[in-house]
Protein backbone atom coordinates (compact mmCIF):
# COMPACT_ATOMS: atom_id res chain seq x y z
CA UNK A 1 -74.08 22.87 -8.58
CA UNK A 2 -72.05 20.90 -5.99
CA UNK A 3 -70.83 24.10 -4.67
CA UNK A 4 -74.32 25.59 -4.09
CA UNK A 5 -74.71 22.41 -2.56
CA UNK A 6 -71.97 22.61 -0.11
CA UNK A 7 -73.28 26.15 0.83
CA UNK A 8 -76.72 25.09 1.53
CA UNK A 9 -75.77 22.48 4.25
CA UNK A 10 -73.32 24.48 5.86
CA UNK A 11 -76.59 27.35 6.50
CA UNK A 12 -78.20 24.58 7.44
CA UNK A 13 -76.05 23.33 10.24
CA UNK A 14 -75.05 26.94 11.80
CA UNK A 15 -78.41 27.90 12.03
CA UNK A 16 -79.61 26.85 15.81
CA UNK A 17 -83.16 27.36 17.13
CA UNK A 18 -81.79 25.86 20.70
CA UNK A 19 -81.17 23.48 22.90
CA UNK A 20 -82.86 20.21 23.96
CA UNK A 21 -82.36 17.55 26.50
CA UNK A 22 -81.94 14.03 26.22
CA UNK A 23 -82.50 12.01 29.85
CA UNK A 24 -81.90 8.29 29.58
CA UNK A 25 -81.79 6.38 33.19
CA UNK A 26 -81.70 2.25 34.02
CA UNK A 27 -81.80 0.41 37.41
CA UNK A 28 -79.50 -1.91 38.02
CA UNK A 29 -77.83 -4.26 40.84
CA UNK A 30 -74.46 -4.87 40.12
CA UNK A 31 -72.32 -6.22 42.81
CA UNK A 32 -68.65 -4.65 42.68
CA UNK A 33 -66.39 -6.94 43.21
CA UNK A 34 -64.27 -6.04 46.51
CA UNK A 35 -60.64 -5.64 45.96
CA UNK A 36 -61.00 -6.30 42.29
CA UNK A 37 -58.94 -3.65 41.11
CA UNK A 38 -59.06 -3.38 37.42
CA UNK A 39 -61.83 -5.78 37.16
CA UNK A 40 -64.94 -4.39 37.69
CA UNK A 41 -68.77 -3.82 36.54
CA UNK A 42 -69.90 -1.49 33.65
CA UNK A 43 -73.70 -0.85 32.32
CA UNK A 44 -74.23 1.00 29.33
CA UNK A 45 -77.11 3.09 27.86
CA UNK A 46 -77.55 4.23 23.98
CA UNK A 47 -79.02 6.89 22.62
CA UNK A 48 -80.40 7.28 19.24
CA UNK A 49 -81.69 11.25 18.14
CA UNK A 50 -81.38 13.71 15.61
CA UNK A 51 -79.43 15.86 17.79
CA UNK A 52 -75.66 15.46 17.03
CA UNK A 53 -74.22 18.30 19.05
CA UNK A 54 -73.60 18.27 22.90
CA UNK A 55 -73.44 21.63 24.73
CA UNK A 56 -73.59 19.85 28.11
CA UNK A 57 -73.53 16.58 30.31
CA UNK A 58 -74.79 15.29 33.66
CA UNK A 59 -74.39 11.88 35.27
CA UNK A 60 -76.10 10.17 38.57
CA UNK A 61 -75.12 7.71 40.22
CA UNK A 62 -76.55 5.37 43.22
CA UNK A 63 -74.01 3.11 44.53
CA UNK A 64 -75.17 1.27 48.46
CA UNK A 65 -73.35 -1.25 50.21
CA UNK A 66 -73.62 -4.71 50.09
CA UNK A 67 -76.58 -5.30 53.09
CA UNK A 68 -74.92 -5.66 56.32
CA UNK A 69 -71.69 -4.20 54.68
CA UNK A 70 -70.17 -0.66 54.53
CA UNK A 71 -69.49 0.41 50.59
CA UNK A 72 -65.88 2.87 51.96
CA UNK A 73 -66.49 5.38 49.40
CA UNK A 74 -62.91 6.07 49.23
CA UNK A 75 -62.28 2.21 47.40
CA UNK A 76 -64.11 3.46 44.37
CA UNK A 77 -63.23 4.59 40.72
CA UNK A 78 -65.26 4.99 38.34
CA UNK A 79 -65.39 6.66 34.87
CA UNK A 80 -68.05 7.42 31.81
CA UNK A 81 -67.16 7.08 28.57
CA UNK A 82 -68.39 8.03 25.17
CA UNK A 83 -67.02 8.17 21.21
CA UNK A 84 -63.21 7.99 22.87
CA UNK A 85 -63.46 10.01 25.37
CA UNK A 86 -62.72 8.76 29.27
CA UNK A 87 -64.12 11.02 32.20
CA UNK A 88 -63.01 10.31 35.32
CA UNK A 89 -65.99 10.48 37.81
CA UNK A 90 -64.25 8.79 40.86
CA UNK A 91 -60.75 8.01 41.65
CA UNK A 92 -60.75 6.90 44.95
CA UNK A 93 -62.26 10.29 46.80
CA UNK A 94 -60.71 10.97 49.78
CA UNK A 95 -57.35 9.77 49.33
CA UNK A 96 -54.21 12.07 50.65
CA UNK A 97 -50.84 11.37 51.77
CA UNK A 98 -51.78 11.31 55.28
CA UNK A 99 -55.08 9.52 54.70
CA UNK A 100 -55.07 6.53 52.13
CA UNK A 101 -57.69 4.46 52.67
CA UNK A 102 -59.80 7.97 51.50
CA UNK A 103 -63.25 8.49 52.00
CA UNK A 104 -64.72 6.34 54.64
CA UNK A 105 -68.86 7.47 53.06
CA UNK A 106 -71.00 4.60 53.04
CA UNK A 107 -72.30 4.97 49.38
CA UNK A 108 -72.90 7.40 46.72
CA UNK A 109 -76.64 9.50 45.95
CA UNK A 110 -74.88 11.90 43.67
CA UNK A 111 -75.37 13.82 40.57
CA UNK A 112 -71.58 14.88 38.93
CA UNK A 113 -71.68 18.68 37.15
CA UNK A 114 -68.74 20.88 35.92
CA UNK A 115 -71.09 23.50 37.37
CA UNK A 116 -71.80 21.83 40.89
CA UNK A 117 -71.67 24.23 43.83
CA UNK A 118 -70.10 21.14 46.29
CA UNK A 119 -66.78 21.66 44.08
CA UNK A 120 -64.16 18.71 43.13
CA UNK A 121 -65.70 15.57 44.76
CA UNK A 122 -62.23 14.18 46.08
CA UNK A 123 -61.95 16.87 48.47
CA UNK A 124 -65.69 17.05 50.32
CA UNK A 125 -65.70 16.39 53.90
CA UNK A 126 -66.44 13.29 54.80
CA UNK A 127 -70.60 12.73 56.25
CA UNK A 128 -69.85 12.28 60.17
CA UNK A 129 -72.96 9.95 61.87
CA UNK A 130 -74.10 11.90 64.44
CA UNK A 131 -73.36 8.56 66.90
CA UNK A 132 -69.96 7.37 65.85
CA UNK A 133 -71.02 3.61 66.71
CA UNK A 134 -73.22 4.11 63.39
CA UNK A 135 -71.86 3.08 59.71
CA UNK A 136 -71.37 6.02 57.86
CA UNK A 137 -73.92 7.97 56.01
CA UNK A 138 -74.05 7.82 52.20
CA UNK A 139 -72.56 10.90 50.40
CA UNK A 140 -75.67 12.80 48.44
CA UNK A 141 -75.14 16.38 46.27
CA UNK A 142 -74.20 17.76 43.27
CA UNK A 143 -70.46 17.56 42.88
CA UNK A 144 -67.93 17.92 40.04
CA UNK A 145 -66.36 15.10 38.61
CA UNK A 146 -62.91 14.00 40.57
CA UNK A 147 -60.93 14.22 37.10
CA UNK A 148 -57.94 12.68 37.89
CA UNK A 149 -57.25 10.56 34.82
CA UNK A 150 -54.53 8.82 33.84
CA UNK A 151 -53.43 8.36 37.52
CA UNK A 152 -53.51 4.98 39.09
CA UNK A 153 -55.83 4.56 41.95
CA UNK A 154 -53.06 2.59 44.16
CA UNK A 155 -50.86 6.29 43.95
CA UNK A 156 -53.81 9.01 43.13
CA UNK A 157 -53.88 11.58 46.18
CA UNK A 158 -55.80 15.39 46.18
CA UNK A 159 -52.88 17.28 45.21
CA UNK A 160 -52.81 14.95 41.83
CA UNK A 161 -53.99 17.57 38.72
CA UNK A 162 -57.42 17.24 37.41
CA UNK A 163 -57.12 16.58 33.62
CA UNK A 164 -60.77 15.40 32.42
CA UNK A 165 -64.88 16.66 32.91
CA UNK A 166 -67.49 16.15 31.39
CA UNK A 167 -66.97 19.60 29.20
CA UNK A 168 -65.04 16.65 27.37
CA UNK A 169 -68.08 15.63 25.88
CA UNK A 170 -69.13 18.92 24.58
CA UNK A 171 -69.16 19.15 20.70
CA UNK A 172 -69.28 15.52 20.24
CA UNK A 173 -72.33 13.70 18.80
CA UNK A 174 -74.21 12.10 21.77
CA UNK A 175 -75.58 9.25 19.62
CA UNK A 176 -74.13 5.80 20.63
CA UNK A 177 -73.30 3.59 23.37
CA UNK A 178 -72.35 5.61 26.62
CA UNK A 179 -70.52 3.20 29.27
CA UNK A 180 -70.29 3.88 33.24
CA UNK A 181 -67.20 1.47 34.61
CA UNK A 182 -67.22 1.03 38.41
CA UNK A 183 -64.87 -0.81 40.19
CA UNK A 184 -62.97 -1.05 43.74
CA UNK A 185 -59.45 -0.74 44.54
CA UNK A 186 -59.40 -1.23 47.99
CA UNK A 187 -59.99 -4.19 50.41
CA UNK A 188 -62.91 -4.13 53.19
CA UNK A 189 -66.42 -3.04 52.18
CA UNK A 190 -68.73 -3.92 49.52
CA UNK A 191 -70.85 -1.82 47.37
CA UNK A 192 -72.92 -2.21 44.46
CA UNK A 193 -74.82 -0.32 41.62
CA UNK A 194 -78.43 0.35 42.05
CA UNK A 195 -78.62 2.97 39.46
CA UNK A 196 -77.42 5.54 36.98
CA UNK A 197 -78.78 8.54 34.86
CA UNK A 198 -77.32 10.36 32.11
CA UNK A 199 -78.48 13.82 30.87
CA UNK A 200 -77.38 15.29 27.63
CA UNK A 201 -78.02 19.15 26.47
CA UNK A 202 -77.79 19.21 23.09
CA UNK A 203 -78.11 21.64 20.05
CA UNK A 204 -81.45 22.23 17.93
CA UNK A 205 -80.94 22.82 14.17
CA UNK A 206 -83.16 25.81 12.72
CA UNK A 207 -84.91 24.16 9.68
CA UNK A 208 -84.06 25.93 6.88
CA UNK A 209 -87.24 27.83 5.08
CA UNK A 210 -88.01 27.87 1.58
CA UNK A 211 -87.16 31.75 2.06
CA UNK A 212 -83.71 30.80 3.75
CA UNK A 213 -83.29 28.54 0.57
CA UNK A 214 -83.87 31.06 -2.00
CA UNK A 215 -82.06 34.15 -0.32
CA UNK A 216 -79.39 32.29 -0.06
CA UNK A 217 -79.28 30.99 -3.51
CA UNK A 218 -79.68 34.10 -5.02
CA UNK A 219 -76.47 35.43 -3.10
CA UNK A 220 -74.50 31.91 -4.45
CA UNK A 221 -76.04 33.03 -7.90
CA UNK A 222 -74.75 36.33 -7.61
CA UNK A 223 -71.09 35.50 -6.28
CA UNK A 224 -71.48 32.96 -9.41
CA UNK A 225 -71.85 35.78 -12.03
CA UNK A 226 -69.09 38.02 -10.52
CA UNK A 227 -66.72 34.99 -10.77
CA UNK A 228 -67.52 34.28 -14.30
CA UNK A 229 -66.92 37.61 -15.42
């Protein structure tokens, strides 16, 4: 009987009628602390569902600078994180041998997909104010995530490999805490957190019918009686 068991809620759980999404979003203000290195802000969000599969994941993010500051895009790293897994969404974008104080964008209006047509964020061109008197213009777009993990921000540069996404995510159970960790690594400019959203594609199980139940018990049944011959 345990067997038949077994065999029931494996049907069960490879039979998919689809995919739904999950969209979870919270405002915030969160002042990152300039120069703080290590130390800096996180907000988390939890989800609770009946889903427990993850085909796919998208973050947003709003960062602004601190009124009558300039955020310097390029001073940022950030990462999301979820069951164990670290994605690295920013790690100081910008930043080359020849330019290390990185992206000079005054703030972040961005949505971060594997899929995004913009390409690896660390290596957009920077958004040039049409009067160069004026603080920068905030970076807005799809763009996929800089990846650059396990690299400290004081030595991370474009040509350093890309070793996390957010296809990280993928097969994992999206229930739990997820945690976005900002913080700033350079000195000069202050930003802050107005917002972040988080949008999960998960996997639909087919319920299994009464006629699912029985055709497949019948087949256990039979394998049963060839066994026990």
């Amino acid at each position: 009987m345990k067997r038949l068991v077994t065999l029931f809620a494996g049907v069960g759980a490879l039979a998919l009628r689809g995919t739904a999404q999950i969209v979870v979003s919270t405002p915030l203000d969160l002042a990152i602390t300039d120069g703080g290195g290590a130390v800096g802000v996180q907000s988390s969000i939890s989800i609770t569902t009946p889903l427990h599969v993850i085909g796919d994941v998208n973050v947003s993010i709003v960062i602004a600078p601190v009124a009558g500051d300039a955020a310097w895009n390029g001073d940022l790293y950030a990462y999301l994180s979820h069951g164990g897994q670290l994605v690295v969404l920013l790690n100081r974008i910008g930043r080359t041998a020849s330019n290390p104080d990185g992206s000079p964008d005054n703030g972040l209006q961005v949505t971060f997909d594997d899929q995004a047509p913009g390409g690896d964020i660390h290596l957009h061109t920077p958004v040039v104010q049409p009067d160069p008197t004026e603080t920068q213009l905030p970076l807005t777009g799809s763009w996929q995530p800089d990846g650059r993990s396990g690299i400290h921000p004081s030595s991370v540069l474009d040509t350093s490999p890309r070793l996390s996404s957010l296809a990280n995510f993928n097969g994992m159970d999206p229930n739990g805490e997820w945690t976005l960790f900002v913080s700033d690594f350079g000195t000069g400019g202050r930003a802050r957190v107005l917002s972040w959203n988080l949008s999960v594609v998960a996997a639909v199980p087919e319920p299994v019918t009464l006629g699912t139940l029985s055709g497949v018990g019948l087949l256990a049944f039979a394998l049963w009686r060839v066994r026990s011959r």
